[in-house]
Protein backbone atom coordinates (compact mmCIF):
# COMPACT_ATOMS: atom_id res chain seq x y z
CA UNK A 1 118.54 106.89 148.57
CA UNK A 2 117.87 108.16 145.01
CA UNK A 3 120.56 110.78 145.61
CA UNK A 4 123.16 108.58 146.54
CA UNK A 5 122.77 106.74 142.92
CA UNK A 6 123.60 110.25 141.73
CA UNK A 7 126.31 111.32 144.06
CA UNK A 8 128.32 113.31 141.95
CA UNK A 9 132.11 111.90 140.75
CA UNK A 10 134.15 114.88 140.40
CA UNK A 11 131.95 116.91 138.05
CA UNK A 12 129.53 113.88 136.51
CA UNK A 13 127.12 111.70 137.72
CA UNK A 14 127.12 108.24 138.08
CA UNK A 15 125.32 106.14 135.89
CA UNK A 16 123.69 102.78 138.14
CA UNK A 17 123.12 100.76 135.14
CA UNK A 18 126.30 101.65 133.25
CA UNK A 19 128.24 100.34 136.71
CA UNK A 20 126.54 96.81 136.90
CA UNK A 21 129.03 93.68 136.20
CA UNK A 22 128.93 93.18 132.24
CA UNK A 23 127.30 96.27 131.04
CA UNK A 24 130.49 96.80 128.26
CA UNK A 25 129.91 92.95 127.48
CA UNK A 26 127.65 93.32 124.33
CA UNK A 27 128.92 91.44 121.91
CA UNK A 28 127.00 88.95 119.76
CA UNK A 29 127.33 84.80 120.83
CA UNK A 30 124.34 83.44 118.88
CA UNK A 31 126.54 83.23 115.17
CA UNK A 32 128.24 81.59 112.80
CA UNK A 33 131.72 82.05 112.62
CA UNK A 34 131.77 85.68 114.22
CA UNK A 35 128.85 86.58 112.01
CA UNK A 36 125.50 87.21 114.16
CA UNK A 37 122.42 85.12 113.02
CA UNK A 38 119.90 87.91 114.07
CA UNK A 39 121.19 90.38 112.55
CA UNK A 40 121.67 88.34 109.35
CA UNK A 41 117.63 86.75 109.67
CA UNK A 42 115.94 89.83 110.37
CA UNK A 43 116.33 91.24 106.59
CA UNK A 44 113.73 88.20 105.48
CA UNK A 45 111.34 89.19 107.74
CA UNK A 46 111.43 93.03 107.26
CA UNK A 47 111.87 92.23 103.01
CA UNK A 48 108.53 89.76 102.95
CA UNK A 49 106.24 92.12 105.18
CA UNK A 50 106.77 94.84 102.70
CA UNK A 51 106.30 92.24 99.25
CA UNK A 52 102.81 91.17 100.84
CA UNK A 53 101.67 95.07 101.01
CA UNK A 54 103.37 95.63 97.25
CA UNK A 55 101.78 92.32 96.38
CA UNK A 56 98.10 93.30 97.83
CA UNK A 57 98.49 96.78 96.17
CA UNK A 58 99.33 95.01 92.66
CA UNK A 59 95.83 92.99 93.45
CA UNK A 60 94.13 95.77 94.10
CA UNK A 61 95.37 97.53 91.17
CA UNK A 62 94.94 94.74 88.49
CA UNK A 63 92.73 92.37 90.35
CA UNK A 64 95.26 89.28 88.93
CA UNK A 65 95.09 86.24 91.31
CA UNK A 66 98.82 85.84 90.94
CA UNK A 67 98.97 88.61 93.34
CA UNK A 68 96.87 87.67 95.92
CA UNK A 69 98.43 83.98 95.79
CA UNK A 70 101.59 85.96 96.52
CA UNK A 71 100.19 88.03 99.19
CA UNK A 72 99.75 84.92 101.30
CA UNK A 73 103.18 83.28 100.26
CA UNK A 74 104.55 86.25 101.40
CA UNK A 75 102.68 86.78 104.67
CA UNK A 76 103.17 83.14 105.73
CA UNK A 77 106.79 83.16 104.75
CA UNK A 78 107.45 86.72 107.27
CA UNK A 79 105.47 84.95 109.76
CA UNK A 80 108.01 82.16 109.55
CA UNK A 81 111.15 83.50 109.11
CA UNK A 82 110.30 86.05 111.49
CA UNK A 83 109.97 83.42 114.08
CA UNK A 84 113.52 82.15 113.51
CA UNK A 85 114.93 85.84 113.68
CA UNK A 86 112.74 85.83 116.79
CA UNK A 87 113.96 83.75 118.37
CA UNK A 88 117.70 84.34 117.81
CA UNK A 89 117.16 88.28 118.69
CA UNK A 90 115.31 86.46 122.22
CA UNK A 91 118.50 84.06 122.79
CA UNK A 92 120.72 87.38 122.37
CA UNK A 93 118.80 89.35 124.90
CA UNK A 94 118.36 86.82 127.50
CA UNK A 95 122.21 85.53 127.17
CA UNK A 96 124.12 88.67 126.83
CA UNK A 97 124.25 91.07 129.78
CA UNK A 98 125.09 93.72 128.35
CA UNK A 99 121.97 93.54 125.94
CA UNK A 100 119.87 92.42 129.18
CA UNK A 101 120.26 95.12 131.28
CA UNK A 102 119.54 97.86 128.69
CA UNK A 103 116.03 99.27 128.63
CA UNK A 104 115.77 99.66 124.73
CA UNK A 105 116.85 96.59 123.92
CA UNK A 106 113.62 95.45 125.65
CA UNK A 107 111.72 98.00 123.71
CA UNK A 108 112.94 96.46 120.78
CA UNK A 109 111.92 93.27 121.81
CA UNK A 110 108.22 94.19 122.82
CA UNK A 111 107.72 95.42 119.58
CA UNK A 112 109.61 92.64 117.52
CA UNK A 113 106.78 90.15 119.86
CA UNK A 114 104.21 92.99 118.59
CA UNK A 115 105.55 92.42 114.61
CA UNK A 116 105.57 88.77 114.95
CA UNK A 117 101.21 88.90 116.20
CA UNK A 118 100.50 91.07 113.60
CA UNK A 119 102.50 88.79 110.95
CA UNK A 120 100.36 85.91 111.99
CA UNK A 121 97.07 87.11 112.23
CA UNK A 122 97.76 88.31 108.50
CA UNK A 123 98.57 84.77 107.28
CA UNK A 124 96.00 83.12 109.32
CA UNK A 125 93.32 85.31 108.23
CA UNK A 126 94.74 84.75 104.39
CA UNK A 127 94.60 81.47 105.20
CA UNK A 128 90.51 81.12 104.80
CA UNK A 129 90.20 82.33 101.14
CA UNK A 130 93.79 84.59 99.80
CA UNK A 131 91.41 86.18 97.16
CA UNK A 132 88.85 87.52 99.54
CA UNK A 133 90.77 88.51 102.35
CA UNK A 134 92.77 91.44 100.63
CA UNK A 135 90.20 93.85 100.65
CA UNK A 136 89.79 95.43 102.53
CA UNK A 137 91.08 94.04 105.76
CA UNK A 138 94.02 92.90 104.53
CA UNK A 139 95.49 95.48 102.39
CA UNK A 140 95.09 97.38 105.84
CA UNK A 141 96.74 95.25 108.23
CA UNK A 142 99.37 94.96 105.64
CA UNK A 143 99.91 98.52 105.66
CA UNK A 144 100.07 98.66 108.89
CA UNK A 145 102.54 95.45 109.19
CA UNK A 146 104.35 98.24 107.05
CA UNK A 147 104.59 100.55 109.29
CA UNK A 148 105.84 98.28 112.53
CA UNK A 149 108.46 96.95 111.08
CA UNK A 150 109.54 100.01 110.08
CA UNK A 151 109.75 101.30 113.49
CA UNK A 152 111.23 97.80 115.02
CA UNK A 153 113.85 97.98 112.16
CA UNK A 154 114.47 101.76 113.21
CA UNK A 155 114.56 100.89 116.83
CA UNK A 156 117.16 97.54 115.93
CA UNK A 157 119.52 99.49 113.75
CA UNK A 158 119.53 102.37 116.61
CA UNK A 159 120.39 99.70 119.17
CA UNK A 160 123.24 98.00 116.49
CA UNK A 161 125.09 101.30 115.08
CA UNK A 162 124.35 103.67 118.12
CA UNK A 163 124.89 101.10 121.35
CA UNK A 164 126.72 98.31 119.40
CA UNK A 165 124.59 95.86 120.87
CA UNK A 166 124.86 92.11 119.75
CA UNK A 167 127.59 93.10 116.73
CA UNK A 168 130.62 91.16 116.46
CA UNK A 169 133.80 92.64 117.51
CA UNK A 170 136.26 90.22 115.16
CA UNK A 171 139.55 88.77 116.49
């Protein structure tokens, strides 16, 4: 059976996912005005994560309370706005097919869930005392916040400029 999904075409093979009804239909329909809201939310998010690590290094540097006041504005506001990104990248995924049926796209989205954990637990454990909490636990999970959203913002912009997944494709 598995060679018949692979029964050659002339000289290439056939590609089961790339032949399902609305794999070419990609295109963003969670926006405003052609302009798609994940894509413009995520940059919060991805911006905030990396101010609480700056803003628990400064702390740790010059031991100012501003900073670790900031490090938990910061964390809570990622945590937030990451849920509204969140959920606009989880309306695009479940809504488009194109975006559905594609395996990375729900890579993407495994880690994004994995980001938005590890966002929380960083405010909620601020939450207790923002002073105490930054070292050392939370100059760590910060860093490693870091390093997540790195790799979910390197997985999103491969699925956006390589695939063209949930873009806009103008008029």
């Amino acid at each position: 059976m598995a060679r018949q999904m692979e029964q050659k075409q002339g000289d290439e093979l056939v590609d089961p996912i790339a032949q399902a009804p609305g794999f070419d239909d990609t295109e963003s329909i969670i926006g405003f005005w052609g302009h798609p809201l994940h894509a413009m939310s995520v940059a919060f998010p991805v911006a905030l994560t990396f101010c609480c690590f700056g803003a628990d290094l400064l702390y740790w540097w010059s031991g100012e309370v501003f900073w670790a006041r900031a490090a938990v504005w910061a964390a809570g506001t990622a945590f937030l706005f990451g849920l509204a990104a969140g959920a606009t990248g989880t309306m695009e995924l479940l809504m488009v097919p194109g975006i559905r049926i594609r395996s990375a796209a729900w890579t993407h989205f495994v880690i994004a869930v994995l980001l938005l954990s590890l966002l929380g637990a960083n405010w909620g454990y601020r939450l207790q005392g923002y002073e105490a909490a930054i070292l050392p636990y939370g100059i760590l999970l910060s860093g490693f916040n870091v390093l997540v959203v790195m790799v979910t913002g390197w997985h999103g912009g491969k699925l956006v400029f390589d695939y063209r997944l949930g873009t806009s494709k103008g008029s």
